[in-house]
C-alpha atoms as a PDB file:
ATOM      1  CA  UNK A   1     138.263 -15.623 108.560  1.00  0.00           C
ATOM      2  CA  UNK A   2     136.949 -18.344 106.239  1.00  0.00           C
ATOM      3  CA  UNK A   3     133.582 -18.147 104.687  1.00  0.00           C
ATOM      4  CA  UNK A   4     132.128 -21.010 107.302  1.00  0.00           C
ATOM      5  CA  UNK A   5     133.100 -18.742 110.106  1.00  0.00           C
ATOM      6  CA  UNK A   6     131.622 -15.545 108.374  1.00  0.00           C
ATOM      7  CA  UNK A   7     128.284 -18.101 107.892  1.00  0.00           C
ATOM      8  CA  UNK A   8     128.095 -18.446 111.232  1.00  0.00           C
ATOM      9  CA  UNK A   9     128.997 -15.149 112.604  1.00  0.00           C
ATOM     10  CA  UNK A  10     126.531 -13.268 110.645  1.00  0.00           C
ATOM     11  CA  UNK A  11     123.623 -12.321 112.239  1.00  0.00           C
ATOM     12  CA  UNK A  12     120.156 -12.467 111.400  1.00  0.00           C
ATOM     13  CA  UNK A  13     117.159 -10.483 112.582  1.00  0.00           C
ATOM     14  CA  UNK A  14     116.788  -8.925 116.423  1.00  0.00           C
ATOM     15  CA  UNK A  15     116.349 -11.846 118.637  1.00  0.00           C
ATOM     16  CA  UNK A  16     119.151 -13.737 120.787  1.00  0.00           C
ATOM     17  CA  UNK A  17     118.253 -17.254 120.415  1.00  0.00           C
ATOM     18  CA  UNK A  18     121.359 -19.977 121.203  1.00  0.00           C
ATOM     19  CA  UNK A  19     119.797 -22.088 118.866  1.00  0.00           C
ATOM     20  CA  UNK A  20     120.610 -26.134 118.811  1.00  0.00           C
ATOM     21  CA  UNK A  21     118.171 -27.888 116.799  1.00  0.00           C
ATOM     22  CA  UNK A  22     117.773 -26.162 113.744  1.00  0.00           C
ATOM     23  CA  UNK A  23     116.222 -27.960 110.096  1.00  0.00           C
ATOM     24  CA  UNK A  24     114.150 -26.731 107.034  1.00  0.00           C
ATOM     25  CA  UNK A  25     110.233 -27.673 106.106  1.00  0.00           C
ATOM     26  CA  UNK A  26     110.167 -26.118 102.896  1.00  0.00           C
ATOM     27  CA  UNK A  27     110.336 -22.198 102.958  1.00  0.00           C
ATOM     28  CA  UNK A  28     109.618 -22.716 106.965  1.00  0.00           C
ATOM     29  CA  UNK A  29     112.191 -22.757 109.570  1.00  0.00           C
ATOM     30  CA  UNK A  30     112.134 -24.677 112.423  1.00  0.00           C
ATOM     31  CA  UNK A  31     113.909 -24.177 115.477  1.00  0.00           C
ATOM     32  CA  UNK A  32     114.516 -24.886 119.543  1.00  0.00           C
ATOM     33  CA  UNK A  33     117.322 -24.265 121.737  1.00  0.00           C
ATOM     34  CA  UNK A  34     117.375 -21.171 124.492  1.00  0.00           C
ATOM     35  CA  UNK A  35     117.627 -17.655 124.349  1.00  0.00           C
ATOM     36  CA  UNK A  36     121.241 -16.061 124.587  1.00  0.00           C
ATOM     37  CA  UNK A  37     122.457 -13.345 127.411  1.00  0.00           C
ATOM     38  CA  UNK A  38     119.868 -10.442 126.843  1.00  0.00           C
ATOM     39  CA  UNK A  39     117.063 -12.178 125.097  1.00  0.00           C
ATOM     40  CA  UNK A  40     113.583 -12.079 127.106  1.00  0.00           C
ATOM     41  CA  UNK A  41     111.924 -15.701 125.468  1.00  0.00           C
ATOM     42  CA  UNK A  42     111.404 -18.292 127.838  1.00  0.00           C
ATOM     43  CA  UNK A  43     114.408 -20.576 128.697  1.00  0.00           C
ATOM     44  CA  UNK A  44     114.224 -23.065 126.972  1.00  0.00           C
ATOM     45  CA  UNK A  45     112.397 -21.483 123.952  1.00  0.00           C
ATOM     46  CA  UNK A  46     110.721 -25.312 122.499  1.00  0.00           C
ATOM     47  CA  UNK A  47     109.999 -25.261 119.628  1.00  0.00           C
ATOM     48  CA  UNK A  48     109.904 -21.777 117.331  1.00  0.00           C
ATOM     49  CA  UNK A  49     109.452 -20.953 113.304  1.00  0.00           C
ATOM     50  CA  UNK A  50     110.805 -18.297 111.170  1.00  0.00           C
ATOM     51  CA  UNK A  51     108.941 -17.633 107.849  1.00  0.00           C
ATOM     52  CA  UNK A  52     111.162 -14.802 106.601  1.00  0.00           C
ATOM     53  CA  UNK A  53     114.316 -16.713 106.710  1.00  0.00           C
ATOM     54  CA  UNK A  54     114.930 -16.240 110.120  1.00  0.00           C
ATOM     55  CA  UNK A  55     114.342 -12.832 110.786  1.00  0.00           C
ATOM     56  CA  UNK A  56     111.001 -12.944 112.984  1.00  0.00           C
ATOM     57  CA  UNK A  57     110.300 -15.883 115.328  1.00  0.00           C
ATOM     58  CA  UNK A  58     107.132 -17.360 116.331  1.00  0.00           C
ATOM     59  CA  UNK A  59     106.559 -20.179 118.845  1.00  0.00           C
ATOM     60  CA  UNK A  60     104.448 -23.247 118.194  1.00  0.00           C
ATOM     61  CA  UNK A  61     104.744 -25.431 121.036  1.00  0.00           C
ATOM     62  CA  UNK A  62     106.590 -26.495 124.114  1.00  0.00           C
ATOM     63  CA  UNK A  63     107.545 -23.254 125.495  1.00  0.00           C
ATOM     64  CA  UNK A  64     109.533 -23.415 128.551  1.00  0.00           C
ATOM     65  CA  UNK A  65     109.599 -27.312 128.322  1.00  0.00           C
ATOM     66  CA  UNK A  66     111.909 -29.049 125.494  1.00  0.00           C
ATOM     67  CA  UNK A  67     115.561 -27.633 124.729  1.00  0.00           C
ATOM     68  CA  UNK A  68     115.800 -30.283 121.156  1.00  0.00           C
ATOM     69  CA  UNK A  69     119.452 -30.219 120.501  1.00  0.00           C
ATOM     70  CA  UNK A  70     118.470 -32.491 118.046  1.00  0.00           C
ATOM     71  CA  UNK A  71     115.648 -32.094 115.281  1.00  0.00           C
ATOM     72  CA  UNK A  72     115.425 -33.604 111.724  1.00  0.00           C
ATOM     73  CA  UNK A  73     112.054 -33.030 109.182  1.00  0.00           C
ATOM     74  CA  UNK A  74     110.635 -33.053 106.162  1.00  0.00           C
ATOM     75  CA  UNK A  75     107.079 -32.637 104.826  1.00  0.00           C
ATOM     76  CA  UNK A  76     105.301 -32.186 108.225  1.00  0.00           C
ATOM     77  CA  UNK A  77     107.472 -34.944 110.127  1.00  0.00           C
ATOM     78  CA  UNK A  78     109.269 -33.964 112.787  1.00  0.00           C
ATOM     79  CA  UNK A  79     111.832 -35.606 115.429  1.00  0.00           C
ATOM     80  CA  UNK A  80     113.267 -34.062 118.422  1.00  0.00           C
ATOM     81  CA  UNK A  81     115.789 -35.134 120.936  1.00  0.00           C
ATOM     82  CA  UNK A  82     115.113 -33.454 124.140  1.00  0.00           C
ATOM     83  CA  UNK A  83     118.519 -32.102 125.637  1.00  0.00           C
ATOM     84  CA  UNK A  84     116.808 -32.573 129.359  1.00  0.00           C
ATOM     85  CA  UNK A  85     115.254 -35.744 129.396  1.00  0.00           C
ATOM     86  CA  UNK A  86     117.079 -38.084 126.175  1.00  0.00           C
ATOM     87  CA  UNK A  87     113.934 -38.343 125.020  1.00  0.00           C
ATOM     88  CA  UNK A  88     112.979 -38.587 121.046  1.00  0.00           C
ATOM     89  CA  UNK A  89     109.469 -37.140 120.065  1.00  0.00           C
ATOM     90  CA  UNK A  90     107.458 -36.836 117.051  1.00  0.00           C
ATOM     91  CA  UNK A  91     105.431 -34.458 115.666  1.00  0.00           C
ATOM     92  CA  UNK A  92     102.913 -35.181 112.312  1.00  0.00           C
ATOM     93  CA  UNK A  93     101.949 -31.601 112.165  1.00  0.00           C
ATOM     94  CA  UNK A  94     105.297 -29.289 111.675  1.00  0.00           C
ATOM     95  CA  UNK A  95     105.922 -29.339 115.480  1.00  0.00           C
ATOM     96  CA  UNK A  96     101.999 -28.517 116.850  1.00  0.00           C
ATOM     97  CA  UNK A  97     101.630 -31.417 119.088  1.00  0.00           C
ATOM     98  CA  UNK A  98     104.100 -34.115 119.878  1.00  0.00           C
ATOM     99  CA  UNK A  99     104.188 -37.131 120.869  1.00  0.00           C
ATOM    100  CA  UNK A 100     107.384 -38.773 123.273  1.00  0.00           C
ATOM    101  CA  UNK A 101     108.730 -42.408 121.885  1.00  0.00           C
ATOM    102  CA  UNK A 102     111.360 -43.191 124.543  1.00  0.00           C
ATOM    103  CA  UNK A 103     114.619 -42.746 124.802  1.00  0.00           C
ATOM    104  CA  UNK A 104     117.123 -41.425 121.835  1.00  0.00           C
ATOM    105  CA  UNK A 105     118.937 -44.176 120.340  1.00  0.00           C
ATOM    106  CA  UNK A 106     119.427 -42.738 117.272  1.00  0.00           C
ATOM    107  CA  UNK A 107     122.751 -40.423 116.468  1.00  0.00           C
ATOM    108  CA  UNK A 108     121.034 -39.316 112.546  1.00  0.00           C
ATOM    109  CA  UNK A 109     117.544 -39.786 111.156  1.00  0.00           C
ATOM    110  CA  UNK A 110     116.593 -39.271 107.509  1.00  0.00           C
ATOM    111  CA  UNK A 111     112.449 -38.583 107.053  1.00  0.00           C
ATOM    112  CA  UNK A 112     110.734 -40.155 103.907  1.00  0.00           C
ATOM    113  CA  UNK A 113     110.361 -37.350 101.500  1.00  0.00           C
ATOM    114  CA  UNK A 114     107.305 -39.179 100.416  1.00  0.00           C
ATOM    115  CA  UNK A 115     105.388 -40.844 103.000  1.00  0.00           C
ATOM    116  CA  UNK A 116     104.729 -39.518 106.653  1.00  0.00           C
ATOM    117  CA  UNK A 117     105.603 -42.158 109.533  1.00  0.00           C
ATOM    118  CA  UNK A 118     108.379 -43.642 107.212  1.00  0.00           C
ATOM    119  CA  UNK A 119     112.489 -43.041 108.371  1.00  0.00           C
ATOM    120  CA  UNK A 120     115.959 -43.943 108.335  1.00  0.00           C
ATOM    121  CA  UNK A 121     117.494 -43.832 111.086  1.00  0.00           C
ATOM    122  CA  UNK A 122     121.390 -44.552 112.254  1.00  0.00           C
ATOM    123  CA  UNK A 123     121.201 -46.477 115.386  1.00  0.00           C
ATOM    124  CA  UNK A 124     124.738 -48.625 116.545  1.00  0.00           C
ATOM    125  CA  UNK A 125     126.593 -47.711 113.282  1.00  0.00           C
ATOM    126  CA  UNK A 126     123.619 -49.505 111.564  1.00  0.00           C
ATOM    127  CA  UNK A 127     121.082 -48.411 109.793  1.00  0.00           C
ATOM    128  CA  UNK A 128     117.090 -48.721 111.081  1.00  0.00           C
ATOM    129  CA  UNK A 129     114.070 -48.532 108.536  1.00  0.00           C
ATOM    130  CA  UNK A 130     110.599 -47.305 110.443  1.00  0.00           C
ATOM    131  CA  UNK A 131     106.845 -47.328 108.389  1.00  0.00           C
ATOM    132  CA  UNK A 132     105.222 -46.326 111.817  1.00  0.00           C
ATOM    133  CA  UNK A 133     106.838 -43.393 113.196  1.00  0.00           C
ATOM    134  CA  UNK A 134     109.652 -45.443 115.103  1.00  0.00           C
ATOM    135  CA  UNK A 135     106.473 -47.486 116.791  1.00  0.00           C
ATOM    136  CA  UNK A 136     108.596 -50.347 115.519  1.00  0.00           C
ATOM    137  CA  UNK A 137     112.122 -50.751 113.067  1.00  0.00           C
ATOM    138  CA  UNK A 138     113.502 -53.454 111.276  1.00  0.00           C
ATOM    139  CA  UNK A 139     117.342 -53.560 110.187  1.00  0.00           C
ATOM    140  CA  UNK A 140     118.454 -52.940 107.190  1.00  0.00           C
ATOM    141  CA  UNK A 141     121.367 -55.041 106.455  1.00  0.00           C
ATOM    142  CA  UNK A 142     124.561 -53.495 104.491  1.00  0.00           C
ATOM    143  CA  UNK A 143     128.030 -53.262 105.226  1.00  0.00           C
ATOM    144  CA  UNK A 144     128.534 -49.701 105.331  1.00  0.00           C
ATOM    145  CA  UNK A 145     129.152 -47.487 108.245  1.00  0.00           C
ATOM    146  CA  UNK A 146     126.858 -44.611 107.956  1.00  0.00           C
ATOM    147  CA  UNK A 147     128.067 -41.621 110.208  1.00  0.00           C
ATOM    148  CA  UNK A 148     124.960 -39.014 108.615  1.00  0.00           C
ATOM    149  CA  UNK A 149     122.129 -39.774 106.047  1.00  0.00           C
ATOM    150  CA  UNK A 150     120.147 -37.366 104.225  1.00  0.00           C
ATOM    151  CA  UNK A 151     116.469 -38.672 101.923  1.00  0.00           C
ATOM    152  CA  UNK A 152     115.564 -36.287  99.606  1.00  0.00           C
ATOM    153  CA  UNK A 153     113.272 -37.341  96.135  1.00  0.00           C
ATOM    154  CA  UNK A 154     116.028 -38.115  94.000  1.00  0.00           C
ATOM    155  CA  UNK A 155     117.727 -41.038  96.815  1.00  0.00           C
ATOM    156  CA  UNK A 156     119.215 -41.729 100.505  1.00  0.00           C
ATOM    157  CA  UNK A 157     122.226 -39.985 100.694  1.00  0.00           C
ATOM    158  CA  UNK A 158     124.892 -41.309 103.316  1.00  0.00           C
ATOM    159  CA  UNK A 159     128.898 -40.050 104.710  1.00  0.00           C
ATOM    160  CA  UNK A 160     130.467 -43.458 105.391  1.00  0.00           C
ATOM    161  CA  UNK A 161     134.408 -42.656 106.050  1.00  0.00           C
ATOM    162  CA  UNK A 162     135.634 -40.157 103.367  1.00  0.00           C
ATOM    163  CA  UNK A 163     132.633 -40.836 100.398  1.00  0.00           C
ATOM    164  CA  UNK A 164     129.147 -39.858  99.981  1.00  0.00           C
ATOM    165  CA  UNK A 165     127.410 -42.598  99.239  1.00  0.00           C
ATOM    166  CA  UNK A 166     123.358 -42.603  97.073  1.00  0.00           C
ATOM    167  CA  UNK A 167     120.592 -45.492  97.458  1.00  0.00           C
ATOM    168  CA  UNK A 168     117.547 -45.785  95.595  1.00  0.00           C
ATOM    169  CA  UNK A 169     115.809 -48.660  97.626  1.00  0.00           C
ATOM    170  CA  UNK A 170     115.983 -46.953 100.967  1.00  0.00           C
ATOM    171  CA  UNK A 171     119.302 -47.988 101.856  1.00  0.00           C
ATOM    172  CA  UNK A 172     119.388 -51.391 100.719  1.00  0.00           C
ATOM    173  CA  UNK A 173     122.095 -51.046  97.783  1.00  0.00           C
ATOM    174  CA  UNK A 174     125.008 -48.296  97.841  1.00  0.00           C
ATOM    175  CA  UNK A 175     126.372 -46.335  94.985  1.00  0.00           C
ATOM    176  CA  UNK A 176     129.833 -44.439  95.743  1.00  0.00           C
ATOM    177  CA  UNK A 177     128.972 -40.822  94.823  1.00  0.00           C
ATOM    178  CA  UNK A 178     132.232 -38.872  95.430  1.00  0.00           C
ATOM    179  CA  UNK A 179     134.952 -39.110  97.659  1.00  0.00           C
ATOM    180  CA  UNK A 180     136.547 -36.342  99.681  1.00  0.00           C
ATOM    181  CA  UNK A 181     140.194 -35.863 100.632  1.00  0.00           C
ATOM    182  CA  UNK A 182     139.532 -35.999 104.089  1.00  0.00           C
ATOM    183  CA  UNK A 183     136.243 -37.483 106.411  1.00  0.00           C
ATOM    184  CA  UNK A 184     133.280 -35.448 105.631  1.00  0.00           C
ATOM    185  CA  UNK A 185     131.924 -33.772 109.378  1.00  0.00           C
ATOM    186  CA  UNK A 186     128.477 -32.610 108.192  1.00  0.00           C
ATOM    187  CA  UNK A 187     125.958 -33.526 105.500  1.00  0.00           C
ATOM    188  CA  UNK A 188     123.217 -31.181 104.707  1.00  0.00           C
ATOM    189  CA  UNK A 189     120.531 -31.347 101.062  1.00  0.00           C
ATOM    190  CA  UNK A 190     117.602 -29.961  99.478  1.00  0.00           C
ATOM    191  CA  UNK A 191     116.295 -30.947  96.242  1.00  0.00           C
ATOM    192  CA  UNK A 192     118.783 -28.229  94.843  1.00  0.00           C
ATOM    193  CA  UNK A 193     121.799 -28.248  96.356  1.00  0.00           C
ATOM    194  CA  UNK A 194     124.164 -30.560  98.836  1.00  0.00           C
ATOM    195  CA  UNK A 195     126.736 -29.226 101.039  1.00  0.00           C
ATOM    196  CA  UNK A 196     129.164 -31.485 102.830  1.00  0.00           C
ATOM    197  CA  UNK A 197     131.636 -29.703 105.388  1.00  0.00           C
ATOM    198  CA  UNK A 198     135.170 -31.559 105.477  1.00  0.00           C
ATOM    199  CA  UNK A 199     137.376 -29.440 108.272  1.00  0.00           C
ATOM    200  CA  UNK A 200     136.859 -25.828 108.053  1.00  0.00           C
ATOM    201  CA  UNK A 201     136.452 -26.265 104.154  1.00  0.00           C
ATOM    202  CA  UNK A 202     132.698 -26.198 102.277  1.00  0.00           C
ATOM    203  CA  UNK A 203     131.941 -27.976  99.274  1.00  0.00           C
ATOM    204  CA  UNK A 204     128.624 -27.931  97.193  1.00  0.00           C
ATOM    205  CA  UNK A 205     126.663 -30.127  94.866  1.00  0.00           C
ATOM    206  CA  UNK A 206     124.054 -29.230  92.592  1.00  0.00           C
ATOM    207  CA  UNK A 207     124.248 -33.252  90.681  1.00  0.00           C
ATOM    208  CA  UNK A 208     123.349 -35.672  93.336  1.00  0.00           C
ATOM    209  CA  UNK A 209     126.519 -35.308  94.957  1.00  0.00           C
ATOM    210  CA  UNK A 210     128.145 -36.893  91.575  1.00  0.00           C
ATOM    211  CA  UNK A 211     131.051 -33.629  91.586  1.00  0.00           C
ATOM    212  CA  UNK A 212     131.775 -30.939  93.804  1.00  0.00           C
ATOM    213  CA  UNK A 213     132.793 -27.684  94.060  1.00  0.00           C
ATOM    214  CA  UNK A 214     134.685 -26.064  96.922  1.00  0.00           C
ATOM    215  CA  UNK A 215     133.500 -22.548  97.736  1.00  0.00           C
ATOM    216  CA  UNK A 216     136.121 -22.025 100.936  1.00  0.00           C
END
């Protein structure tokens, strides 16, 4: 067993929750999804937080109404993707109240780590830049195929084929970080650290994605 299967086999705390969308606010974890075989939450659970790393859940809103298979944050921006309806909502307030914006067309978004409203989002194999909470877009133009972007305070981060690439002008200009042998399937950062998954193997960053080192 490899360590990404022993990540995801280990349990934590008492409830059964088949969670889908999953993402960090700080030391506060956000989730949705439904609850597994034996679990007594409401199907589908909305949207829930942990604030002991995942042991104890709490909803906060949307009980029994919104299975997000689909949720990217930062600050107190959140975006959902309803599994039921396609839709995309927001939420300015860590998930309180929400508000719907139409349908999904987005397969990645990356939230300003500085400004509420403002995102990158992945729309077409393009990238989208929003200042309104996806009220309206405009294109950013590049030649790069983005397949997952991540904004953190120190750049953009993108996966295009087998590199990571870094902007500092929200995604107008490109700077080849590393390249992996093999195409990257998941991109996930903090401030701290960045993990990119290529196959069953996990590799981690703690420079901007400049090296990395394999820890499976």
């Amino acid at each position: 067993m490899n360590l990404l299967e022993r990540i995801i086999l280990k349990l934590v705390g008492k409830e059964k929750i088949d969670v889908m969308g999953f993402v960090s606010l700080g030391n506060v974890l956000v989730a949705s999804g439904h609850p597994a075989v034996g679990s007594k939450m409401p199907n589908p659970i909305g949207v829930i937080k942990s604030l002991d790393g995942g042991l104890t859940w709490n909803s906060v809103s949307l009980t029994g109404k919104v299975d997000f298979h689909f949720l990217e944050g930062l600050g107190s921006d959140l975006y959902g993707a309803d599994s039921q309806t396609g839709k995309l909502m927001y939420s300015a307030d860590s998930g309180v109240t929400w508000k719907t914006l139409g349908a999904n067309t987005f397969t990645d978004i990356a939230v300003s780590p500085k400004k509420s409203g403002v995102a990158i989002a992945i729309k077409d194999s393009g990238l989208v830049l929003t200042q309104n909470a996806f009220k309206s877009t405009t294109k950013i133009k590049g030649t790069l195929t983005m397949t997952q972007i991540e904004w953190r305070k120190s750049g953009l981060y993108g996966l295009s084929g087998s590199s990571l690439y870094k902007s500092t002008n929200s995604g107008k200009t490109w700077a080849k970080q590393s390249t992996f042998k093999g195409v990257p399937g998941l991109l996930s950062a903090s401030d701290e650290l960045m993990l990119v998954t290529v196959g069953s193997d996990i590799y981690t960053s703690k420079n901007e994605g400049k090296s990395f080192r394999k820890i499976s």
